[in-house]
N, C-alpha and C. Protein backbone atom coordinates (compact mmCIF):
# COMPACT_ATOMS: atom_id res chain seq x y z
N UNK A 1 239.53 -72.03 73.26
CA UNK A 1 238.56 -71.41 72.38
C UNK A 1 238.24 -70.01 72.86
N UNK A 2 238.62 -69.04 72.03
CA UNK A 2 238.18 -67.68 72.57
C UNK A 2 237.12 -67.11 71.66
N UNK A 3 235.83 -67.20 72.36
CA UNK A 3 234.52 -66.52 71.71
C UNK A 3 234.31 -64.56 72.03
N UNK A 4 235.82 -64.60 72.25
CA UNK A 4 235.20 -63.02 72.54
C UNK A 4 234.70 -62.19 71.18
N UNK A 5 235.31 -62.29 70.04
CA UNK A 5 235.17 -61.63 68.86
C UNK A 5 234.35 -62.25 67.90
N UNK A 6 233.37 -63.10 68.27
CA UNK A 6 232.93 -64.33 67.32
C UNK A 6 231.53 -63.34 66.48
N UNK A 7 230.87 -62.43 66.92
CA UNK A 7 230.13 -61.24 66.58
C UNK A 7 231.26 -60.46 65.14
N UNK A 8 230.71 -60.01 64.09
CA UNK A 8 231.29 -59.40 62.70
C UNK A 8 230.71 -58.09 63.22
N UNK A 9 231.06 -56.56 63.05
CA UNK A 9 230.76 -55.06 63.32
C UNK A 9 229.33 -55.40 62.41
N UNK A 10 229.41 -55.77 61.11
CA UNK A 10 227.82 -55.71 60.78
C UNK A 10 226.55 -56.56 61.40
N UNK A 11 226.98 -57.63 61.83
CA UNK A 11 225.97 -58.20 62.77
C UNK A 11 225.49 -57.48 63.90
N UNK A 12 226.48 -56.67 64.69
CA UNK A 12 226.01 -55.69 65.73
C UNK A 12 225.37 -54.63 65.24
N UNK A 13 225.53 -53.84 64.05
CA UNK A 13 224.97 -53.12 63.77
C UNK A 13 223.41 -53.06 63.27
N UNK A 14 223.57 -54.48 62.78
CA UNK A 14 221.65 -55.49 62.13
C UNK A 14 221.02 -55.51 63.66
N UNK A 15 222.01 -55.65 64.54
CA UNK A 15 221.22 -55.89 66.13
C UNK A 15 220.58 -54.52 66.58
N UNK A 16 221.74 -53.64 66.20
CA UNK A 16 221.20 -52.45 67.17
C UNK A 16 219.94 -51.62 66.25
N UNK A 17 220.41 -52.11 64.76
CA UNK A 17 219.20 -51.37 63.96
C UNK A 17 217.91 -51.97 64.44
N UNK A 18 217.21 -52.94 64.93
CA UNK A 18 216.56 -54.11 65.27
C UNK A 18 215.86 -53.71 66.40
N UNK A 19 216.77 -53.11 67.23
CA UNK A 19 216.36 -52.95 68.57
C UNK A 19 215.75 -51.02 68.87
N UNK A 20 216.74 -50.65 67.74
CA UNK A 20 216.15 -49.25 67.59
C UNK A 20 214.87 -49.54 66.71
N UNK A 21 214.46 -50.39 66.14
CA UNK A 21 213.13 -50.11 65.18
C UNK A 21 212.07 -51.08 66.54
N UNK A 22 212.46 -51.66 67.24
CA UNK A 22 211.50 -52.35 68.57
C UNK A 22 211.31 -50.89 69.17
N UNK A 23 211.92 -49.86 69.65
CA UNK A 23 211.91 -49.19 70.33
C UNK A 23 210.82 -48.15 69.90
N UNK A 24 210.76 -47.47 68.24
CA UNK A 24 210.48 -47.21 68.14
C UNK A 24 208.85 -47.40 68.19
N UNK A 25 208.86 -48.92 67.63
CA UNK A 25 207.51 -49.48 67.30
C UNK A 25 206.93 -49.42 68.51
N UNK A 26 207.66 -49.62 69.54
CA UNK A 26 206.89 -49.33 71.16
C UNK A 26 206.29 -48.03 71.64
N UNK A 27 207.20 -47.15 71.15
CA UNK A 27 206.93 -45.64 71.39
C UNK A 27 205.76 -45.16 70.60
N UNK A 28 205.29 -45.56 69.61
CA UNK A 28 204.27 -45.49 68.21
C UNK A 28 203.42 -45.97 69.33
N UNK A 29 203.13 -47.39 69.65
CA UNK A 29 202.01 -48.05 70.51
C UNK A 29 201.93 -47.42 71.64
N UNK A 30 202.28 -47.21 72.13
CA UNK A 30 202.03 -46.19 73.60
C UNK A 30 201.89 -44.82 73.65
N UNK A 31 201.74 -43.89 72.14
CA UNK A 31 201.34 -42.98 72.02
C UNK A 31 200.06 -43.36 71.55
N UNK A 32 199.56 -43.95 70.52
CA UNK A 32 198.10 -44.81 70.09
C UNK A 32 197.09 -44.72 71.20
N UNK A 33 198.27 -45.76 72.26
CA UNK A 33 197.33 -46.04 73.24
C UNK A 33 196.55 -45.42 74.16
N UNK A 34 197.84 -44.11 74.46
CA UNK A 34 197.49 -42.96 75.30
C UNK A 34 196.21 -42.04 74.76
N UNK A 35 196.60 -41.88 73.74
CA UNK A 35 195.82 -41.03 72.59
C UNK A 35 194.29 -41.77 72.58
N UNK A 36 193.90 -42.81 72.84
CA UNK A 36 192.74 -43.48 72.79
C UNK A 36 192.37 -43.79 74.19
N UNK A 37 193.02 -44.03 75.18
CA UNK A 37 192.74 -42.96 76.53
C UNK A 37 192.50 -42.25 77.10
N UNK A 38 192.94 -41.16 76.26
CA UNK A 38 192.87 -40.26 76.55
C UNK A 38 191.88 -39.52 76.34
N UNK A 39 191.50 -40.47 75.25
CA UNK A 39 190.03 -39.49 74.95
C UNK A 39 188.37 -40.16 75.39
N UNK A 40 189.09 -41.22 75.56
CA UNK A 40 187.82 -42.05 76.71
C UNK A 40 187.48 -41.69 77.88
N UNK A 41 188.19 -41.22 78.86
CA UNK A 41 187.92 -40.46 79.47
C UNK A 41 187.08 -39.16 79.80
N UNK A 42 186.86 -38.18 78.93
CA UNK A 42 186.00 -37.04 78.52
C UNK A 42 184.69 -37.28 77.91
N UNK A 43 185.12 -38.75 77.07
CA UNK A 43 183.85 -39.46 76.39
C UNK A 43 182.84 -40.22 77.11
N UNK A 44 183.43 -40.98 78.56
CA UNK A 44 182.66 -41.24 79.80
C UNK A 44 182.59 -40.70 80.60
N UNK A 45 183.14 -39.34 80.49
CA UNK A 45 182.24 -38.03 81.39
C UNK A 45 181.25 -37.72 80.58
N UNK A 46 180.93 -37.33 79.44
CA UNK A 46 180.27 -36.78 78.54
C UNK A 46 178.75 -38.11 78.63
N UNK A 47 179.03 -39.40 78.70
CA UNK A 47 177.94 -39.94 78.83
C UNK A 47 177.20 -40.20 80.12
N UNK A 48 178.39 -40.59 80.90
CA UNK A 48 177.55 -40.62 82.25
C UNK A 48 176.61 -39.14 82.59
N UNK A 49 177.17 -38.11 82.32
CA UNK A 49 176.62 -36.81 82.46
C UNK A 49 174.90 -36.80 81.36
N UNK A 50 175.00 -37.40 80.27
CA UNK A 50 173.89 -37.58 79.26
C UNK A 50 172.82 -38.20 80.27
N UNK A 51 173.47 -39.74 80.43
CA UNK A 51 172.73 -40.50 81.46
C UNK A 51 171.72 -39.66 82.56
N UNK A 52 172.33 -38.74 83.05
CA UNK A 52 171.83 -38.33 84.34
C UNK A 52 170.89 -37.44 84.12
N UNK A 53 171.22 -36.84 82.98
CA UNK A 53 170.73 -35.48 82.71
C UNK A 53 168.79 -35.93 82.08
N UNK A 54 169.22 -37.36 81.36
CA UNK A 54 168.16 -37.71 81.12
C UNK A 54 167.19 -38.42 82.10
N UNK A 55 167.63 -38.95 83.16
CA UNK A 55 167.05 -40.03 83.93
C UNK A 55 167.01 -38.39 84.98
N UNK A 56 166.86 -37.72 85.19
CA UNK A 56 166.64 -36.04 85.64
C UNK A 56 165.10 -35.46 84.81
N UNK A 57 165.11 -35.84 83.93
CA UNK A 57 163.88 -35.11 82.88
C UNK A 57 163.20 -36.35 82.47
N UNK A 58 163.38 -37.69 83.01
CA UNK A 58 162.23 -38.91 82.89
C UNK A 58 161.96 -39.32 81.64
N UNK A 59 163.71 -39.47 80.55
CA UNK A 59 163.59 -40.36 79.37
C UNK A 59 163.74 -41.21 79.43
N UNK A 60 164.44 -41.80 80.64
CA UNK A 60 164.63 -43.21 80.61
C UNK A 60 163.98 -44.28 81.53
C-alpha cells in the first residue's frame, strides 16, 4: 500500500488556504490585544497619578 500521494493538489491547497486564514486571524488578535494594552498602561498612569493628586489636596 503506498499512501504517499493519497492527498488531491486541491485538498492541499483548502489546507494551506485554512492555515493562511488561522494565521491571519491570529495576527488581527494580537494586534487588538496589543492595541488595548497598550493603552492601559497610560490609562493607569493617568489614574494612579489622579489618585494621588487627590488624596494630596484631601478629597478622598
Amino acid at each position: 500500500m503506498n499512501l504517499r500521494a493519497a492527498l488531491d493538489t486541491d485538498d492541499l491547497l483548502k489546507i494551506v488556504l485554512v492555515l493562511v486564514i488561522v494565521l491571519l486571524a491570529v495576527e488581527l488578535v494580537e494586534e487588538v490585544v496589543g492595541f488595548v494594552f497598550g493603552l492601559l498602561g497610560p490609562l493607569l498612569a493617568l489614574v494612579i497619578l489622579a489618585l494621588i493628586v487627590l488624596f494630596l489636596l484631601d478629597r478622598i
